[in-house]
C-alpha atoms as a PDB file:
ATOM      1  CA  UNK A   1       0.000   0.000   0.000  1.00  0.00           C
ATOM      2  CA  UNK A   2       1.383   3.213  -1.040  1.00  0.00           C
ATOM      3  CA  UNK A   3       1.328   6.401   1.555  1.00  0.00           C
ATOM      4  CA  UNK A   4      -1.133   8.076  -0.958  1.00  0.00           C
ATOM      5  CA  UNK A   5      -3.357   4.662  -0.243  1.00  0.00           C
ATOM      6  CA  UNK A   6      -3.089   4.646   3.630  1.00  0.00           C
ATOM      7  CA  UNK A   7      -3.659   8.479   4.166  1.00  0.00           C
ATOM      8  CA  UNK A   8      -6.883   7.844   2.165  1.00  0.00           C
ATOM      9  CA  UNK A   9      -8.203   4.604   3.551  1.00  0.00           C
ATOM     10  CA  UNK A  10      -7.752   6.603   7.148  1.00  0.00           C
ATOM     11  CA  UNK A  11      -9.540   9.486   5.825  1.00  0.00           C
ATOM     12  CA  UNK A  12     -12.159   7.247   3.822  1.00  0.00           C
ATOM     13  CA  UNK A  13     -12.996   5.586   7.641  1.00  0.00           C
ATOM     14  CA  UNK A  14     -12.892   8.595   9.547  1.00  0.00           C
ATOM     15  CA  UNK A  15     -15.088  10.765   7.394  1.00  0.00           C
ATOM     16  CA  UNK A  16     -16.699   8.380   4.993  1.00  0.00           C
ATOM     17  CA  UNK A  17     -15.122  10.497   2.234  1.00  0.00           C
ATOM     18  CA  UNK A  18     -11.463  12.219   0.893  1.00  0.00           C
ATOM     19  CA  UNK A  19     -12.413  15.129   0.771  1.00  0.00           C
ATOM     20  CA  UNK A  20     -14.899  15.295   3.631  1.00  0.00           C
ATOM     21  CA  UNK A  21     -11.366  14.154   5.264  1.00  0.00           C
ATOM     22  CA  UNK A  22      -9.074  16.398   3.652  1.00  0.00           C
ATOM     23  CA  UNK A  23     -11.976  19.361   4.533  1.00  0.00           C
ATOM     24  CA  UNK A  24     -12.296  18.651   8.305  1.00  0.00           C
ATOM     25  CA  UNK A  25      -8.675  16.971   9.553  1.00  0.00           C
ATOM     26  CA  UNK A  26      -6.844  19.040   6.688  1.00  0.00           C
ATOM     27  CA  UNK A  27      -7.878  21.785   5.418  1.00  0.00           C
ATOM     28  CA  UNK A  28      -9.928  23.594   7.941  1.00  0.00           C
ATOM     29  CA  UNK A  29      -9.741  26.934   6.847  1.00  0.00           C
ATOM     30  CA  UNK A  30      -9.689  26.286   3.023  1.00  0.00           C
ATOM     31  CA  UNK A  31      -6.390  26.833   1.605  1.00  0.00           C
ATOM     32  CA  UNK A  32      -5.959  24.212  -0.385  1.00  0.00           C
ATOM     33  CA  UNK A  33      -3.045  22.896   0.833  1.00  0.00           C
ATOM     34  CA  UNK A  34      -1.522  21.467   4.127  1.00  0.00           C
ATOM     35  CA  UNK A  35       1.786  21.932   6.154  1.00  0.00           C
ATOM     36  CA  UNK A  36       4.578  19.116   7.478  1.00  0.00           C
ATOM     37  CA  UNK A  37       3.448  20.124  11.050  1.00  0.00           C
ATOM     38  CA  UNK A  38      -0.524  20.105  10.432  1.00  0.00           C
ATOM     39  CA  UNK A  39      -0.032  16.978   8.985  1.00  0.00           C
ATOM     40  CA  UNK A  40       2.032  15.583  12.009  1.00  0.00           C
ATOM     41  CA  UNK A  41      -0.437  16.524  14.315  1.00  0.00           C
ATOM     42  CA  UNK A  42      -3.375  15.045  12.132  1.00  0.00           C
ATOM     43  CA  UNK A  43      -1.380  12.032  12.361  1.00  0.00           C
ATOM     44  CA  UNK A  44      -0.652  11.985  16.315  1.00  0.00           C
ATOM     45  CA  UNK A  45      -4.405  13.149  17.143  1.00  0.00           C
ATOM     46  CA  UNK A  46      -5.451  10.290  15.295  1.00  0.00           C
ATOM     47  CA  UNK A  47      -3.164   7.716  16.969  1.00  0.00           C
ATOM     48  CA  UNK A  48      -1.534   6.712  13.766  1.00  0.00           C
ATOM     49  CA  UNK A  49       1.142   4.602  14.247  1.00  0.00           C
ATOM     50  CA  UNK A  50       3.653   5.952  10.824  1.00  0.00           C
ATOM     51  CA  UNK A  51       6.669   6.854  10.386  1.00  0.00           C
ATOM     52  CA  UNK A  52       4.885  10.495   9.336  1.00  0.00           C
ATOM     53  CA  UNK A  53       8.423  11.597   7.753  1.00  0.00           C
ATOM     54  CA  UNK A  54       8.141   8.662   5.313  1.00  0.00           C
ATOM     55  CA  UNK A  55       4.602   9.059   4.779  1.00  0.00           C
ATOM     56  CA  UNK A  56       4.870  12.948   4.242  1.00  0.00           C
ATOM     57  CA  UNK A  57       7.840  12.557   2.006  1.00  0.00           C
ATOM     58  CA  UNK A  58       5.939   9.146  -0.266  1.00  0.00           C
ATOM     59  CA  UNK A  59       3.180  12.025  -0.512  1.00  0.00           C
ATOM     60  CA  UNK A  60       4.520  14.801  -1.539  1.00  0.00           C
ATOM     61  CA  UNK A  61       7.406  14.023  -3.405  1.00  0.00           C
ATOM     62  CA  UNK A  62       5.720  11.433  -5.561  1.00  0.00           C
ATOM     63  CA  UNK A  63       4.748  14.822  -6.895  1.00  0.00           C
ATOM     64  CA  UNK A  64       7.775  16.931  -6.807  1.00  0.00           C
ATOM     65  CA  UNK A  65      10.676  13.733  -7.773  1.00  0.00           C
ATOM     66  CA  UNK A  66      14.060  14.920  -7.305  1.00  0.00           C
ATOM     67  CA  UNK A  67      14.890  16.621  -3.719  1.00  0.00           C
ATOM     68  CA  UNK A  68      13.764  14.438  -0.913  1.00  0.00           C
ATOM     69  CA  UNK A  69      13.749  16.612   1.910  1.00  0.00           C
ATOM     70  CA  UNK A  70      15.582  15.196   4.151  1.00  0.00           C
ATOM     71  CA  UNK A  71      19.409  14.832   5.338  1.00  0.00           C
ATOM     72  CA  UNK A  72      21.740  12.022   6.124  1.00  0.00           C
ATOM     73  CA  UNK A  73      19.418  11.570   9.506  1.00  0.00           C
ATOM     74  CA  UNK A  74      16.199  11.534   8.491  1.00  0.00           C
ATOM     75  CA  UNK A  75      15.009  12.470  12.181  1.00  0.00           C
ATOM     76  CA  UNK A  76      16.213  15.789  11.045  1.00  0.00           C
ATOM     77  CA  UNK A  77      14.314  17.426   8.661  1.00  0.00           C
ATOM     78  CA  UNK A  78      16.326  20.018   6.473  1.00  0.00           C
ATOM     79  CA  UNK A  79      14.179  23.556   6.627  1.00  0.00           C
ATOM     80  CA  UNK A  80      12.885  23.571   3.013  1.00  0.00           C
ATOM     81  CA  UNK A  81      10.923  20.197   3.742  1.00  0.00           C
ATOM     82  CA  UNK A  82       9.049  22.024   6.512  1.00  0.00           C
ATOM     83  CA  UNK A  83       7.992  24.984   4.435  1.00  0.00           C
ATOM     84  CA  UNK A  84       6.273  22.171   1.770  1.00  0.00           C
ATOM     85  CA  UNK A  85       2.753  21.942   1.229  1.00  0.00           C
ATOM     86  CA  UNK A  86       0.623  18.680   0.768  1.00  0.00           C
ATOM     87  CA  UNK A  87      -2.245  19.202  -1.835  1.00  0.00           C
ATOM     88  CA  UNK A  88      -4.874  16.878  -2.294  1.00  0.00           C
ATOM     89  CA  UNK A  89      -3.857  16.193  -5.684  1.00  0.00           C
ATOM     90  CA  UNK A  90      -0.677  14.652  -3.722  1.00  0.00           C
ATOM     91  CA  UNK A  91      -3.537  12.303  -2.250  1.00  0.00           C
ATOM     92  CA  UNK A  92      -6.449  11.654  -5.594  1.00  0.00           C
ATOM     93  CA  UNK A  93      -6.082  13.564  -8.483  1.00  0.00           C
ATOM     94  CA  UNK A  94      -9.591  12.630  -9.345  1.00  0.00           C
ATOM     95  CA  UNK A  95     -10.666  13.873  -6.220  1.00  0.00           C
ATOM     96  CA  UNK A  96      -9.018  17.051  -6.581  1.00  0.00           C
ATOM     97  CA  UNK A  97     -10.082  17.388 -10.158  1.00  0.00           C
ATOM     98  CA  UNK A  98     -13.497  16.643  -9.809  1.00  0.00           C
ATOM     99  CA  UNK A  99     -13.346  19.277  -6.403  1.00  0.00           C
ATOM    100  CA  UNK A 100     -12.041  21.552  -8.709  1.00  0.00           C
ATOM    101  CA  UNK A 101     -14.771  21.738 -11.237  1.00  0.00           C
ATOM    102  CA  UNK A 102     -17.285  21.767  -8.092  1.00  0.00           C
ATOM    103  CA  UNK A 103     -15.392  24.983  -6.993  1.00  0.00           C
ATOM    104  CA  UNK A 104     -15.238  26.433 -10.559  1.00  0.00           C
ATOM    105  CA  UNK A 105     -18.759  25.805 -11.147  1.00  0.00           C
ATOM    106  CA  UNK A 106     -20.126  27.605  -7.253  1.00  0.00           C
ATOM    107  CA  UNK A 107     -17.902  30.473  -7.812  1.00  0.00           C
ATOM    108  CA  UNK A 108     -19.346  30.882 -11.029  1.00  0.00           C
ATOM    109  CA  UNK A 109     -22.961  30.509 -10.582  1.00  0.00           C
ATOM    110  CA  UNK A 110     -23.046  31.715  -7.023  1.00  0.00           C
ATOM    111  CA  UNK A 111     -20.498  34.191  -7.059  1.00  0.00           C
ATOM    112  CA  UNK A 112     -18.147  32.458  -4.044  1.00  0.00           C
ATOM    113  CA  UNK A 113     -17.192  29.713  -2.470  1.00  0.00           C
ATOM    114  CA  UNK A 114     -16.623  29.601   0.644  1.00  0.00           C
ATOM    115  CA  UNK A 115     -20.142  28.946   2.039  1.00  0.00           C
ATOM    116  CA  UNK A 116     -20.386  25.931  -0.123  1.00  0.00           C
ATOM    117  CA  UNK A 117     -16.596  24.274   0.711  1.00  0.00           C
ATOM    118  CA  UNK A 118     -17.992  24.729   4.321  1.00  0.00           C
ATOM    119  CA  UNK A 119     -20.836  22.705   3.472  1.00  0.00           C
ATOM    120  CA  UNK A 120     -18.278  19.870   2.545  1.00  0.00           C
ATOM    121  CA  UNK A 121     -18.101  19.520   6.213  1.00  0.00           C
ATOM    122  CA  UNK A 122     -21.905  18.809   7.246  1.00  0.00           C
END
């Protein structure tokens, strides 16, 4: 099972859904995107029992090849891997695609957003 796989399957039982998941645990505040230390303390809150530098770097840099953020320790994370962002693309691209269009589409017709991604929530 790839990291991708096991941060969805946790989200998938916690919320039912990905994004309902990525919404609530997340992405509270809408952003889009979600920090090294958000995500740690997603993970410990949860009780997850990772190795959450693995699992952050399997996520992220499947994305971003090259650079893997870390140093000769990996205990110690070199400063550029804290200042990376998780998207949910880095989790489902469908899901992210097909949020996407759902976003496009509100703003659009309703002129904003934000009322309906806090509906994601409910």
């Amino acid at each position: 099972m790839s990291a991708a796989e096991f941060v969805r399957n946790f989200l998938l039982r916690k919320h039912g859904s990905i994004l309902r998941g990525w919404r609530v645990d997340f992405d509270p505040n809408g952003v889009g995107q979600v920090g090294f230390t958000d995500f740690c303390r997603v993970c410990a809150e949860a009780g997850l029992q990772i190795d959450v530098v693995d699992m952050w770097r399997s996520c992220v840099h499947a994305r971003k090849r090259g650079n893997d953020g870390v140093g000769k320790d990996k205990d110690r994370l070199c400063p550029k891997f804290r200042e990376e962002r998780m998207l949910l693309a880095d989790l489902d691209e469908n899901v992210a695609a097909a949020f996407r269009l759902f976003m496009d589409k509100v703003i659009s017709d309703m002129k904003g957003g934000i009322k309906a991604y806090a509906e994601l929530t409910k």
